[in-house]
PDB file of N, CA and C in Angstrom:
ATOM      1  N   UNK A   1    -133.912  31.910  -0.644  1.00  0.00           N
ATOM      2  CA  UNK A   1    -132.848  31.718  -1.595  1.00  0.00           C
ATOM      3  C   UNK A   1    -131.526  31.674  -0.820  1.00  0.00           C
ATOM      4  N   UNK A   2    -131.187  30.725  -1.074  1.00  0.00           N
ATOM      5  CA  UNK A   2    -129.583  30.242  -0.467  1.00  0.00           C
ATOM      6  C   UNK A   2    -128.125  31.342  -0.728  1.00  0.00           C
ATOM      7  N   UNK A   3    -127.305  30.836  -0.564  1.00  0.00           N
ATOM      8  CA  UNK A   3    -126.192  31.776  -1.366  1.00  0.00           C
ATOM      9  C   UNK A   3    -125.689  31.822  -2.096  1.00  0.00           C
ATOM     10  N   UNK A   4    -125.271  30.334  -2.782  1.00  0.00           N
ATOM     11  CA  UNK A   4    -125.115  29.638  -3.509  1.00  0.00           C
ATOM     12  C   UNK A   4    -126.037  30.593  -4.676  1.00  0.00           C
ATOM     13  N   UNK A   5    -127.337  30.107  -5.097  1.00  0.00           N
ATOM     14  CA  UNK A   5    -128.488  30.348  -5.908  1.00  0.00           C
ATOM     15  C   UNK A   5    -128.264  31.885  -6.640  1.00  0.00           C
ATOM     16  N   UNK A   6    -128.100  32.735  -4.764  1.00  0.00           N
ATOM     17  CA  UNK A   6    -128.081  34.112  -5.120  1.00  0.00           C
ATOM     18  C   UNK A   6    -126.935  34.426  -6.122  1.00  0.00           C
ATOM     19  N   UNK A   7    -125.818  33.857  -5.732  1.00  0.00           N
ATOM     20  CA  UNK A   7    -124.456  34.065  -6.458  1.00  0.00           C
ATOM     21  C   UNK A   7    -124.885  33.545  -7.894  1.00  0.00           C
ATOM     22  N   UNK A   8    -125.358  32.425  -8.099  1.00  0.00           N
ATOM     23  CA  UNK A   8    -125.451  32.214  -9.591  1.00  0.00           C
ATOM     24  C   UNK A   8    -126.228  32.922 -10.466  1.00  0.00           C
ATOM     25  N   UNK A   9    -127.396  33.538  -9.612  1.00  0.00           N
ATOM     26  CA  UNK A   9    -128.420  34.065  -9.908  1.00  0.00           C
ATOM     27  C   UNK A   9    -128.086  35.316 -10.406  1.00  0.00           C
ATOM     28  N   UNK A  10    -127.194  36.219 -10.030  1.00  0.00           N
ATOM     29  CA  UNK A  10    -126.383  37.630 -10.201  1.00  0.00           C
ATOM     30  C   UNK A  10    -125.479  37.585 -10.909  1.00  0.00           C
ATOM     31  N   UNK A  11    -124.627  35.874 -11.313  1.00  0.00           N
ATOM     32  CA  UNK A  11    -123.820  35.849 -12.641  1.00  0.00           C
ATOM     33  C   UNK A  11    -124.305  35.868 -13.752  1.00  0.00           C
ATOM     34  N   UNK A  12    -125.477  35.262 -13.613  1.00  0.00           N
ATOM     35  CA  UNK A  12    -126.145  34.759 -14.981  1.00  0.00           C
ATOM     36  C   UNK A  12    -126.865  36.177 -15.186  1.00  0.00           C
ATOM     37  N   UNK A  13    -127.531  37.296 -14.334  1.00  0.00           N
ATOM     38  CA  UNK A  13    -127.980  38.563 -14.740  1.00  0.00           C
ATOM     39  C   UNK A  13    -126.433  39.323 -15.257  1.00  0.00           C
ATOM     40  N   UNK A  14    -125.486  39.104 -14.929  1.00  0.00           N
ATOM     41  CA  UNK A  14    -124.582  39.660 -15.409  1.00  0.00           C
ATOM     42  C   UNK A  14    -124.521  39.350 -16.662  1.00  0.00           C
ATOM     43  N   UNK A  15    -124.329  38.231 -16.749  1.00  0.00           N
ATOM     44  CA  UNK A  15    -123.873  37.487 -18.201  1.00  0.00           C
ATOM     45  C   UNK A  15    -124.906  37.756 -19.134  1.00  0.00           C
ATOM     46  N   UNK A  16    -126.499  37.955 -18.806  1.00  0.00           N
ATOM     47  CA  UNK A  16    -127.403  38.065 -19.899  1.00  0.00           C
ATOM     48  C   UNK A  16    -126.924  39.914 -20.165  1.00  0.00           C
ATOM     49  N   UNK A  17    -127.043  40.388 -19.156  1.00  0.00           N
ATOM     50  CA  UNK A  17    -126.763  42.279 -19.550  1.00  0.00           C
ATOM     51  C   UNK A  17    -125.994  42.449 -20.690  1.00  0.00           C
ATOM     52  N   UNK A  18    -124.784  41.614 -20.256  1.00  0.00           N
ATOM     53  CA  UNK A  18    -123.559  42.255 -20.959  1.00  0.00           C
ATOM     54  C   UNK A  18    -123.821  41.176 -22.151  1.00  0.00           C
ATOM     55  N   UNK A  19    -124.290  40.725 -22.475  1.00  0.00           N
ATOM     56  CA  UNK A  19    -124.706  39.845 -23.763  1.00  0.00           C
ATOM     57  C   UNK A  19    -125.565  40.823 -24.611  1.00  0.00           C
ATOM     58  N   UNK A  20    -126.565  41.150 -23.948  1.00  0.00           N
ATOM     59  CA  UNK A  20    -127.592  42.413 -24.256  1.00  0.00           C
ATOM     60  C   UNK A  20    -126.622  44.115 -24.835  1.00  0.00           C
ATOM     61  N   UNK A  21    -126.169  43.996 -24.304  1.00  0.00           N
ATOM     62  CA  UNK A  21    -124.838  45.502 -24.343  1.00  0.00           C
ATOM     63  C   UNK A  21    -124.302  45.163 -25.412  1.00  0.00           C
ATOM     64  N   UNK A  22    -123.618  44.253 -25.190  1.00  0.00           N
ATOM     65  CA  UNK A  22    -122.815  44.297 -26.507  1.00  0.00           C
ATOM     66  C   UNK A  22    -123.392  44.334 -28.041  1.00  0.00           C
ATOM     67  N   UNK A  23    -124.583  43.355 -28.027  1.00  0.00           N
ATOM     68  CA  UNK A  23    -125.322  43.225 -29.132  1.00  0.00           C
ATOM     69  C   UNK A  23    -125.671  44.933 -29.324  1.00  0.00           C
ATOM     70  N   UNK A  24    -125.874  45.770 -28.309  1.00  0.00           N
ATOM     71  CA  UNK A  24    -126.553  46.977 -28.788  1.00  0.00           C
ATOM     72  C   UNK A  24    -125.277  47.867 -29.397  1.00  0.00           C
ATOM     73  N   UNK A  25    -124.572  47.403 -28.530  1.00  0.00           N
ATOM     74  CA  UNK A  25    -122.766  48.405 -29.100  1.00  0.00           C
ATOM     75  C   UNK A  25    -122.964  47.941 -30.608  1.00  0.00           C
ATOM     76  N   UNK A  26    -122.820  46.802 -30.913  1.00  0.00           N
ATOM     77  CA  UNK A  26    -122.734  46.295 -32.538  1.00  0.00           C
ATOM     78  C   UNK A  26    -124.109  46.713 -33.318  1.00  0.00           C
ATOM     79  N   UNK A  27    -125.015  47.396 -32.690  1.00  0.00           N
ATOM     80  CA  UNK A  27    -125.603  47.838 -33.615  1.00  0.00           C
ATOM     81  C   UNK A  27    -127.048  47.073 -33.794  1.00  0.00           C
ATOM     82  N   UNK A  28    -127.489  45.680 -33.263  1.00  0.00           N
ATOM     83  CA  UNK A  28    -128.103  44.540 -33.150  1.00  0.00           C
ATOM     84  C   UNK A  28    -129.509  44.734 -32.860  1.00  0.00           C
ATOM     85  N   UNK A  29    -129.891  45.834 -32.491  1.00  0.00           N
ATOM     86  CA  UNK A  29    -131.036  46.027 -32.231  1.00  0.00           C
ATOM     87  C   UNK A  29    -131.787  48.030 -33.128  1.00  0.00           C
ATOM     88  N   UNK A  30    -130.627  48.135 -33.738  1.00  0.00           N
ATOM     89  CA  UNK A  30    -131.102  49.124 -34.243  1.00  0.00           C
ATOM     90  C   UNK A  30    -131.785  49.551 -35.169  1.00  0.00           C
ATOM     91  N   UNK A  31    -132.083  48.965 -35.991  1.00  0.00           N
ATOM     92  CA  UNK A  31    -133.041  48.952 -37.038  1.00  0.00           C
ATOM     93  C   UNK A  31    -134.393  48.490 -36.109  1.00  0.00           C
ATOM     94  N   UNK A  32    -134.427  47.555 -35.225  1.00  0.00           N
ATOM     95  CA  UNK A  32    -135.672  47.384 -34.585  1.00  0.00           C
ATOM     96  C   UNK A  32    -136.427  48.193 -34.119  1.00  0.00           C
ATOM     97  N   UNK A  33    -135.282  49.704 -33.260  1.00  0.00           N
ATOM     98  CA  UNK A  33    -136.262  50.219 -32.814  1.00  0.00           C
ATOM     99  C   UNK A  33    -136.392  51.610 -33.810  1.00  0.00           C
ATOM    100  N   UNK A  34    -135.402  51.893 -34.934  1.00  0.00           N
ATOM    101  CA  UNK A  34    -135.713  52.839 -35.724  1.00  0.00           C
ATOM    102  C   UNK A  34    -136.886  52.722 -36.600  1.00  0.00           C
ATOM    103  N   UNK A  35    -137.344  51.318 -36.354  1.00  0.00           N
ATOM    104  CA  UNK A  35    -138.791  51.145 -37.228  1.00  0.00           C
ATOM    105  C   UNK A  35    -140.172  51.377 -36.466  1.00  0.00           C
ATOM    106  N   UNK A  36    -139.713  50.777 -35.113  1.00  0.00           N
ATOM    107  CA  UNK A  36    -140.933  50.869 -34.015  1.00  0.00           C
ATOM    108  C   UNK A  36    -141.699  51.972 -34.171  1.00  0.00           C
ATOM    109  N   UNK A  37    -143.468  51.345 -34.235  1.00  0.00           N
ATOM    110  CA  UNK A  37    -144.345  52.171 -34.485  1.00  0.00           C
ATOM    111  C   UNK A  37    -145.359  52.636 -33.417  1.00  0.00           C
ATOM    112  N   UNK A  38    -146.016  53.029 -32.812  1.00  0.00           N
ATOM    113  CA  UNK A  38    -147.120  52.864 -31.725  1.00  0.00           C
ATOM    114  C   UNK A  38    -146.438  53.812 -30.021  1.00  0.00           C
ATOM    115  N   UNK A  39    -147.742  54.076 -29.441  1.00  0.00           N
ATOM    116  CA  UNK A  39    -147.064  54.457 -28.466  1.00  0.00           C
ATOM    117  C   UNK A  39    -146.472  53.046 -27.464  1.00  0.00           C
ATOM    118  N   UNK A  40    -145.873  53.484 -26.628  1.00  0.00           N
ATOM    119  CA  UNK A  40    -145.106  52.506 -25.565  1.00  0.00           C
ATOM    120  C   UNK A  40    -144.883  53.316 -24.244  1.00  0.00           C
ATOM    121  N   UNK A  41    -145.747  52.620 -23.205  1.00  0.00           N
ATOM    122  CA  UNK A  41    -145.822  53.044 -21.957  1.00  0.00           C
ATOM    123  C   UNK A  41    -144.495  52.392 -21.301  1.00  0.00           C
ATOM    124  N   UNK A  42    -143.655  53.043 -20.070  1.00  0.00           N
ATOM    125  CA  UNK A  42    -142.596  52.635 -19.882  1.00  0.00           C
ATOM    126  C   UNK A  42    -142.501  52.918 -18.443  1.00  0.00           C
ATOM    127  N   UNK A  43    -142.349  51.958 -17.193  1.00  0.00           N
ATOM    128  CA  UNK A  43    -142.772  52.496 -15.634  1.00  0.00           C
ATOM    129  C   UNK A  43    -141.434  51.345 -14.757  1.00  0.00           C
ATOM    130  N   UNK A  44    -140.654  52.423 -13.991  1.00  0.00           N
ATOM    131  CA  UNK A  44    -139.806  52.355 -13.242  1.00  0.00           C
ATOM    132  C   UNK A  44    -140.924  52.318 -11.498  1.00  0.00           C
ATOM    133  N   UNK A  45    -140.022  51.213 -11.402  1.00  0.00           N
ATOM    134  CA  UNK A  45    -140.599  51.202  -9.665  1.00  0.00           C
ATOM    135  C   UNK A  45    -139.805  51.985  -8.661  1.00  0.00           C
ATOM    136  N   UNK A  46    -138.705  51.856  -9.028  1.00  0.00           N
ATOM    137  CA  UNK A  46    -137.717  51.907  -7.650  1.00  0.00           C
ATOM    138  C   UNK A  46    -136.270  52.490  -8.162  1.00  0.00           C
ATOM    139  N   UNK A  47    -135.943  53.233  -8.114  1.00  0.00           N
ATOM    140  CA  UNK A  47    -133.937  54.199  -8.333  1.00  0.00           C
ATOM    141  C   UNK A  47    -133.575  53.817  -6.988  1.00  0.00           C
ATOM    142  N   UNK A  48    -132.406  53.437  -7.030  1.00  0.00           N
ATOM    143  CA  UNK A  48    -131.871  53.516  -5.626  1.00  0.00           C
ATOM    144  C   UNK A  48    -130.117  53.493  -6.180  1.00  0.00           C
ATOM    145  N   UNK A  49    -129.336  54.350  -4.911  1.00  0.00           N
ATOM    146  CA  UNK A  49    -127.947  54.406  -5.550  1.00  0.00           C
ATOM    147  C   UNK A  49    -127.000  53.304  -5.562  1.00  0.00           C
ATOM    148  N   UNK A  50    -127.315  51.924  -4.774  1.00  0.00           N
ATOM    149  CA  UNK A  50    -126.448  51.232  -4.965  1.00  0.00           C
ATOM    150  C   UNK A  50    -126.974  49.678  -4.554  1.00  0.00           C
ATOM    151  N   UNK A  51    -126.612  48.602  -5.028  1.00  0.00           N
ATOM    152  CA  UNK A  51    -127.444  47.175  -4.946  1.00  0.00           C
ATOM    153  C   UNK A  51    -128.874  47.290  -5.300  1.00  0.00           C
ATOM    154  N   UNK A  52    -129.180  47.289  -6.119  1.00  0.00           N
ATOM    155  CA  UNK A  52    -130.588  47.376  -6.325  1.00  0.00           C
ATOM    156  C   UNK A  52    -131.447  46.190  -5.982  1.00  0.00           C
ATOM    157  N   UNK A  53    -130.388  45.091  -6.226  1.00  0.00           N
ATOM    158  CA  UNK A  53    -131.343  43.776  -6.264  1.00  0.00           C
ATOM    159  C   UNK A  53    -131.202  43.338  -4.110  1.00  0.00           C
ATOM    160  N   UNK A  54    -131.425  44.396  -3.446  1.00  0.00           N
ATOM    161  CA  UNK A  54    -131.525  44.057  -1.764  1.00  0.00           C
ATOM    162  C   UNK A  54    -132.558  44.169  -1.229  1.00  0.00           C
ATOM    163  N   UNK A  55    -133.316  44.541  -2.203  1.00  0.00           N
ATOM    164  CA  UNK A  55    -134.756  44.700  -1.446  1.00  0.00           C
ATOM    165  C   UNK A  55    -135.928  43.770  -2.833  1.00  0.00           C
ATOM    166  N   UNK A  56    -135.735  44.491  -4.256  1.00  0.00           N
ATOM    167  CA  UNK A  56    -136.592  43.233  -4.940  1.00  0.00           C
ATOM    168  C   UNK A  56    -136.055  43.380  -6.135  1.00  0.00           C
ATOM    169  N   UNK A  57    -136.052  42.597  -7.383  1.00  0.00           N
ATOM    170  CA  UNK A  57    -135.589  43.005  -8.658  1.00  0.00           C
ATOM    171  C   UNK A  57    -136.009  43.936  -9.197  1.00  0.00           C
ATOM    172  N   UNK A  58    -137.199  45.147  -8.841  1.00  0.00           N
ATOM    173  CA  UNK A  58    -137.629  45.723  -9.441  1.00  0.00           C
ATOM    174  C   UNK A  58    -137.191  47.754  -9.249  1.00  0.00           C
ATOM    175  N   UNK A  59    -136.333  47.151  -8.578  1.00  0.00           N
ATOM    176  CA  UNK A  59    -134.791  48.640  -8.466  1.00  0.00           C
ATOM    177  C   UNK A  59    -133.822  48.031  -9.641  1.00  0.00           C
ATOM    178  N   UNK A  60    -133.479  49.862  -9.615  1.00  0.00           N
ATOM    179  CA  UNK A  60    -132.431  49.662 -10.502  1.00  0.00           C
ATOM    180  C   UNK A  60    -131.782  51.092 -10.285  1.00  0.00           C
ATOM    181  N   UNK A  61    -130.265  50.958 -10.636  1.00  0.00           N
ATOM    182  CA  UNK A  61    -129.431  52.454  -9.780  1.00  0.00           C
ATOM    183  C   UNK A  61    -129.302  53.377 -11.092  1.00  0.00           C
ATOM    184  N   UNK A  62    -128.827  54.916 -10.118  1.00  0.00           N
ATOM    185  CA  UNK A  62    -129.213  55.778 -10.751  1.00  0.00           C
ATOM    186  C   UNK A  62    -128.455  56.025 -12.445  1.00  0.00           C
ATOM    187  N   UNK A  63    -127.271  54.718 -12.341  1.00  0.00           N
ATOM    188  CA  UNK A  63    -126.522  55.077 -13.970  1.00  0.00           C
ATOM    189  C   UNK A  63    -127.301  54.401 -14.457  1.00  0.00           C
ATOM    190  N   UNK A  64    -127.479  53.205 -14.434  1.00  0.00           N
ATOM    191  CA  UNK A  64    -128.730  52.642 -15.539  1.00  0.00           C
ATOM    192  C   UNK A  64    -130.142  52.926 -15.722  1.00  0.00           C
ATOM    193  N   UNK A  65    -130.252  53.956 -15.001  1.00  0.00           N
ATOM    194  CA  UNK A  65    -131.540  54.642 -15.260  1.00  0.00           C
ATOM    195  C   UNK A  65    -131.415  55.876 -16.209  1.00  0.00           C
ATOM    196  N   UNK A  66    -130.126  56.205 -15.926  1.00  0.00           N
ATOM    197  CA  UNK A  66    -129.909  57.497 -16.828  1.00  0.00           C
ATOM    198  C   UNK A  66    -129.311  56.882 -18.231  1.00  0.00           C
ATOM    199  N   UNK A  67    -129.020  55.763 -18.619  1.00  0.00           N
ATOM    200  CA  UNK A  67    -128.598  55.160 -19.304  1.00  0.00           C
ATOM    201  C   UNK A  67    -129.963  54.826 -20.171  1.00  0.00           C
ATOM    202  N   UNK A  68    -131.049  54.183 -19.194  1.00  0.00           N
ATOM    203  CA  UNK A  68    -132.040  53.881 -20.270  1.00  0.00           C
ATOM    204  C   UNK A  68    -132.742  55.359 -20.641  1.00  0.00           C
ATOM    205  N   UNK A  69    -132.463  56.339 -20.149  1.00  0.00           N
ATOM    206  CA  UNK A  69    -133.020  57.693 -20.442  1.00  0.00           C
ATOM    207  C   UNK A  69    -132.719  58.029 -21.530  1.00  0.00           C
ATOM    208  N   UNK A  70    -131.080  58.037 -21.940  1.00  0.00           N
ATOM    209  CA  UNK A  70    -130.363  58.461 -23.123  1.00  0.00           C
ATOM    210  C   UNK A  70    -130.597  57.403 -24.260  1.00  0.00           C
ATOM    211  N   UNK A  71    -130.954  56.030 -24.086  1.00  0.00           N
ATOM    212  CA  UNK A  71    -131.621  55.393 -25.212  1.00  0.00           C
ATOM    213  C   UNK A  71    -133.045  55.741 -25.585  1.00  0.00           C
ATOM    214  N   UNK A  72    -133.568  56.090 -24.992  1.00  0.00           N
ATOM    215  CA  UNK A  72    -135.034  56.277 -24.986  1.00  0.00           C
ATOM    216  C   UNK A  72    -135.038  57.890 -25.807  1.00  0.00           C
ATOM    217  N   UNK A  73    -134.066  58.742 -25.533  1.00  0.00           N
ATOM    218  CA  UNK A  73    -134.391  59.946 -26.449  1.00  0.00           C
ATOM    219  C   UNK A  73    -133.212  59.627 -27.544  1.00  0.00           C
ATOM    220  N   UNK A  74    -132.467  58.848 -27.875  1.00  0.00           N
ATOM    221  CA  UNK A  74    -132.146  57.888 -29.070  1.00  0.00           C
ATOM    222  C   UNK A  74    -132.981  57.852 -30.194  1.00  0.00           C
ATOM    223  N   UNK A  75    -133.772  56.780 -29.193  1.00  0.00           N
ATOM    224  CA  UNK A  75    -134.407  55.840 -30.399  1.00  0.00           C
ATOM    225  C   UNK A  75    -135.948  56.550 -30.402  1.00  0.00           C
ATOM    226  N   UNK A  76    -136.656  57.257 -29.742  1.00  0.00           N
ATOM    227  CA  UNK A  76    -137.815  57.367 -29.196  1.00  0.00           C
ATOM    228  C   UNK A  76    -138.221  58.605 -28.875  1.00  0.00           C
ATOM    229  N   UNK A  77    -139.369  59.247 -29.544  1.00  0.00           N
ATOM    230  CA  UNK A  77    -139.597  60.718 -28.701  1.00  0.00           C
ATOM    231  C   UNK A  77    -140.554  60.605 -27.433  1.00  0.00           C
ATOM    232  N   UNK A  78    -139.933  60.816 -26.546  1.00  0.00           N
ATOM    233  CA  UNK A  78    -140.696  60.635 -24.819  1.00  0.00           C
ATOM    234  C   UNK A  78    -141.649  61.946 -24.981  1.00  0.00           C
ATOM    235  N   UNK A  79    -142.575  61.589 -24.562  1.00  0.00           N
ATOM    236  CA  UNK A  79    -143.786  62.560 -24.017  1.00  0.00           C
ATOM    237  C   UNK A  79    -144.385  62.444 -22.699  1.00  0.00           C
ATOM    238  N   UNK A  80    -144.899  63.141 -21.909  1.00  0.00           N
ATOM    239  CA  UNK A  80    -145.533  63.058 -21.053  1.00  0.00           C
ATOM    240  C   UNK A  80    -146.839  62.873 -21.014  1.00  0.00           C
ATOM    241  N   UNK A  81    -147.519  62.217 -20.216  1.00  0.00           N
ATOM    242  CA  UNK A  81    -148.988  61.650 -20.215  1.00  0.00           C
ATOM    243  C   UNK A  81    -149.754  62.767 -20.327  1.00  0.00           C
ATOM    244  N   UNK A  82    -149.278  64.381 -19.772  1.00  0.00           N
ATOM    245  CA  UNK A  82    -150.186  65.362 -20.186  1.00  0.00           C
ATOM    246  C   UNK A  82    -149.884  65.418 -21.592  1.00  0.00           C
ATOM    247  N   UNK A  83    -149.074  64.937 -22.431  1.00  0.00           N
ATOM    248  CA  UNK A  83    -148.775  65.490 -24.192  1.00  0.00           C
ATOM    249  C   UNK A  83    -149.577  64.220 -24.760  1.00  0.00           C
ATOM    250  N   UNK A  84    -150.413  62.599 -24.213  1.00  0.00           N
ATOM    251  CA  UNK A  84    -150.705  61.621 -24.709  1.00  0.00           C
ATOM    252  C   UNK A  84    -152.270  62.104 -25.223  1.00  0.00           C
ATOM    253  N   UNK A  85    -152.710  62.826 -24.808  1.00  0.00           N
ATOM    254  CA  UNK A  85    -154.130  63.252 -25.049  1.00  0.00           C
ATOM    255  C   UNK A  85    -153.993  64.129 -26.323  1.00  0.00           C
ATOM    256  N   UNK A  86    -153.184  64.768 -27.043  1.00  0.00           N
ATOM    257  CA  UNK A  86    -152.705  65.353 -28.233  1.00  0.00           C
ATOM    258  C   UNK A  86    -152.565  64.467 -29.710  1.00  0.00           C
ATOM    259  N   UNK A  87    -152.877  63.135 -29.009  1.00  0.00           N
ATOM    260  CA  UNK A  87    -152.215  62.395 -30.715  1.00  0.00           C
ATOM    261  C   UNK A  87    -153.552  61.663 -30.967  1.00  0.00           C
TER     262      UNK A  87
END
């Protein structure tokens, strides 16, 4: 991947996020997940503190991890795989 590519490639992840954000600030996805039924398995590869995307897309740094943490006990009661054998 060129530089060019990379650069467009990191605007346009910008531009979809904050497209994504905002819709959630307005509220846009909330009824979706206040209805959500079923369990949902959820698996992080990689935290790292800064550039995530330098090694593969599948990092991500430590505020948006703590970010999807605080949505997740939002919208969602988290359990641990020892509490999945209980339901």
């Amino acid at each position: 991947m060129n530089i060019a590519q990379k650069a467009t490639s990191k605007i346009y992840r910008k531009i979809h996020h904050a497209k994504n954000d905002i819709g959630n600030l307005w509220g846009g996805n909330e009824r979706l997940f206040r209805d959500a039924r079923g369990a949902r398995i959820v698996v992080y590869h990689r935290r790292c503190e800064e550039d995530p995307i330098r090694f593969n897309n599948s990092f991500l740094i430590r505020k948006t991890f703590d970010d999807h943490l605080k949505f997740y006990n939002r919208y969602f009661h988290p359990v641990s795989f020892a509490d999945i054998d209980t339901f």
